[in-house]
C-alpha atoms as a PDB file:
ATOM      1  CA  UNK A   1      85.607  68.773-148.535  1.00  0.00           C
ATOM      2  CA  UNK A   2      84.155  69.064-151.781  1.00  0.00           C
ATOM      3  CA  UNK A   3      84.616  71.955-154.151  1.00  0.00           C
ATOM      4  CA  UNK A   4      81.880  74.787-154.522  1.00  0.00           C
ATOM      5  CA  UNK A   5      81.100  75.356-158.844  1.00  0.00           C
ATOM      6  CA  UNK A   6      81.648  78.493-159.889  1.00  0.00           C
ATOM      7  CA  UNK A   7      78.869  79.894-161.729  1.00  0.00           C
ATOM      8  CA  UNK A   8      78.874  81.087-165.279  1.00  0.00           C
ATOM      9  CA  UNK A   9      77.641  83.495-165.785  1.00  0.00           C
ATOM     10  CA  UNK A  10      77.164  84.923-162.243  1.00  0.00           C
ATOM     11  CA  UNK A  11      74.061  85.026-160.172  1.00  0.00           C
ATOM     12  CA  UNK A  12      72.878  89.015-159.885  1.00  0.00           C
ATOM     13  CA  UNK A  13      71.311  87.533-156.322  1.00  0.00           C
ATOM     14  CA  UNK A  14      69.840  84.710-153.994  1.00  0.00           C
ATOM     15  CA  UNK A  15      67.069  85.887-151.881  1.00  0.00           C
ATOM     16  CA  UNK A  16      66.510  82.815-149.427  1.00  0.00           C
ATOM     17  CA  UNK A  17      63.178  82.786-147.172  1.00  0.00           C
ATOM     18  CA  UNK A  18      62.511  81.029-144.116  1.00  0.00           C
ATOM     19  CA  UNK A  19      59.822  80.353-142.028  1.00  0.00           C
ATOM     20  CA  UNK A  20      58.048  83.514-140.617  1.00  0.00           C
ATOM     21  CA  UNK A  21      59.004  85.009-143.403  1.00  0.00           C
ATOM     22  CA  UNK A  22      62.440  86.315-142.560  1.00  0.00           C
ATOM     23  CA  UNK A  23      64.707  86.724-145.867  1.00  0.00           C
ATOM     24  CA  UNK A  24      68.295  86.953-146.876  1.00  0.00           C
ATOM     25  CA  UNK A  25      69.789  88.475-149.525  1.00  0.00           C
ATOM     26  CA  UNK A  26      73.161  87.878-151.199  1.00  0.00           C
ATOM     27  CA  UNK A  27      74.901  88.228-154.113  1.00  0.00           C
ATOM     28  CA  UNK A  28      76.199  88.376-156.830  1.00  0.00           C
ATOM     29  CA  UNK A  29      76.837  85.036-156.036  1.00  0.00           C
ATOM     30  CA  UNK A  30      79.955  83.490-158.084  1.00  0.00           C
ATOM     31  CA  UNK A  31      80.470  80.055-156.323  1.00  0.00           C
ATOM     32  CA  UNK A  32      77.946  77.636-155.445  1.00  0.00           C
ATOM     33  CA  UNK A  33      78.024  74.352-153.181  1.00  0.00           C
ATOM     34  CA  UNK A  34      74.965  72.472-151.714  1.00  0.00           C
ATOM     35  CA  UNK A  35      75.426  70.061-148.639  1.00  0.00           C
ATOM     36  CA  UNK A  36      73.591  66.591-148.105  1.00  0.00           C
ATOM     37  CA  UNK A  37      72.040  68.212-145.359  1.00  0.00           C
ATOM     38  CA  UNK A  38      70.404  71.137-147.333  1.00  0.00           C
ATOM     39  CA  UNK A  39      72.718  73.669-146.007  1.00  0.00           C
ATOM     40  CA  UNK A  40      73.919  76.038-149.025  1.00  0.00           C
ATOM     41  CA  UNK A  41      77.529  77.377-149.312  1.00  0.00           C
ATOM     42  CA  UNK A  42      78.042  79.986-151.372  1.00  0.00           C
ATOM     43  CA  UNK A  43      81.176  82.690-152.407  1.00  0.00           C
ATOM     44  CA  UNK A  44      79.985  86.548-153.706  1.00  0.00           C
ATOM     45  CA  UNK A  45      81.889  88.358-155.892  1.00  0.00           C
ATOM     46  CA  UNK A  46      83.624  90.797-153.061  1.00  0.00           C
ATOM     47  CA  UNK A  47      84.771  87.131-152.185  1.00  0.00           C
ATOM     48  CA  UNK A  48      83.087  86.328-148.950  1.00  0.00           C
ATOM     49  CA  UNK A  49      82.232  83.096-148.458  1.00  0.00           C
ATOM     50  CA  UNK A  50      78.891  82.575-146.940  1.00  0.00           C
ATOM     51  CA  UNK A  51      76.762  79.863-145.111  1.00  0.00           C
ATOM     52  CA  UNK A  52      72.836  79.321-145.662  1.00  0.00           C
ATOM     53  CA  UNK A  53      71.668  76.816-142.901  1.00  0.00           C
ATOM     54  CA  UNK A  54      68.893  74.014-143.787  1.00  0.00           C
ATOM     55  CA  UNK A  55      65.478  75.300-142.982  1.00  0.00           C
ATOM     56  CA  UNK A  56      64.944  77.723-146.141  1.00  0.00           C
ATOM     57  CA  UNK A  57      61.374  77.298-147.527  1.00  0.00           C
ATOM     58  CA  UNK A  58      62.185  78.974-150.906  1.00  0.00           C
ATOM     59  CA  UNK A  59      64.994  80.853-153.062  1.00  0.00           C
ATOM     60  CA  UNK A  60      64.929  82.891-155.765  1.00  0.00           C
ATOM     61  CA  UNK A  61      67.504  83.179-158.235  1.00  0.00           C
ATOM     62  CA  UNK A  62      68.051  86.527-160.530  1.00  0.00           C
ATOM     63  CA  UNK A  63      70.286  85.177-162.974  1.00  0.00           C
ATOM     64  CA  UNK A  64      70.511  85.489-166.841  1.00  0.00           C
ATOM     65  CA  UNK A  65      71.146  81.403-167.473  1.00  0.00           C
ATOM     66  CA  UNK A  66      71.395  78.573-165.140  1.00  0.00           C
ATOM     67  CA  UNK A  67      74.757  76.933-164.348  1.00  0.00           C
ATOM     68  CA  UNK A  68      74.722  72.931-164.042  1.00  0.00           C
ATOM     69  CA  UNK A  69      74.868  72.165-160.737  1.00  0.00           C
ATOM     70  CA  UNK A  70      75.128  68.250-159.409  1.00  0.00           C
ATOM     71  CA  UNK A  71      72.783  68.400-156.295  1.00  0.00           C
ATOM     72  CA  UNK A  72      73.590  65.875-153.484  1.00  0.00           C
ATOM     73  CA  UNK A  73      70.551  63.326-152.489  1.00  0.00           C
ATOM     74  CA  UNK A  74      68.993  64.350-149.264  1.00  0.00           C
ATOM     75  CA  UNK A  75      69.630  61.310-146.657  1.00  0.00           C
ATOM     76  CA  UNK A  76      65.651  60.188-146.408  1.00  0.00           C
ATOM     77  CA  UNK A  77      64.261  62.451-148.936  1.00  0.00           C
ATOM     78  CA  UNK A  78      62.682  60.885-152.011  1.00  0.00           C
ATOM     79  CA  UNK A  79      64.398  62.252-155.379  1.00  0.00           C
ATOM     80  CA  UNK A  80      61.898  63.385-157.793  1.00  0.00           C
ATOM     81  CA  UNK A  81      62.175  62.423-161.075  1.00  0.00           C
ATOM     82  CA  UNK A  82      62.882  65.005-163.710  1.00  0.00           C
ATOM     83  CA  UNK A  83      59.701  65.454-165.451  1.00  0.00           C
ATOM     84  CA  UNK A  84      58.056  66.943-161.241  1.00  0.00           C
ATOM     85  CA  UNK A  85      55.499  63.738-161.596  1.00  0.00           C
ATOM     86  CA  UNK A  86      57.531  61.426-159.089  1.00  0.00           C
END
């Protein structure tokens, strides 16, 4: 199993929303891991793991800096290129 990064500095939250609008909450988030298939893994800091399933439209991140994070390629999903234009 691969290992989740812990973030540094620590997210303040993740608010995740999915289709009809339904959102979810967590943090702060300390840990991060993100699956091939989209799911998101993710540890808070009362250190509960936790399991976001694929079908999120959107997240937003409160978080004072960003941590590098290596993001798996999507099995048939197209990788943008860095600069958004393809």
């Amino acid at each position: 199993m691969e290992k989740m990064t812990e973030l540094k500095p620590t997210e303040k939250s993740r608010t995740y929303t999915f289709p009809g609008g339904e959102r979810i909450t967590l943090g702060p988030v300390t840990h991060f891991l993100a699956l091939p298939s989209g799911t998101h893994r993710l540890k808070t800091a009362d250190g509960k793991p936790h399991i976001v399933p694929v079908g999120w439209l959107h997240v937003e991140i409160e978080t004072e800096s960003w941590t590098p994070i290596a993001f798996p390629r999507l099995a048939g999903r197209r990788r943008r290129s860095s600069s958004g234009l393809g």
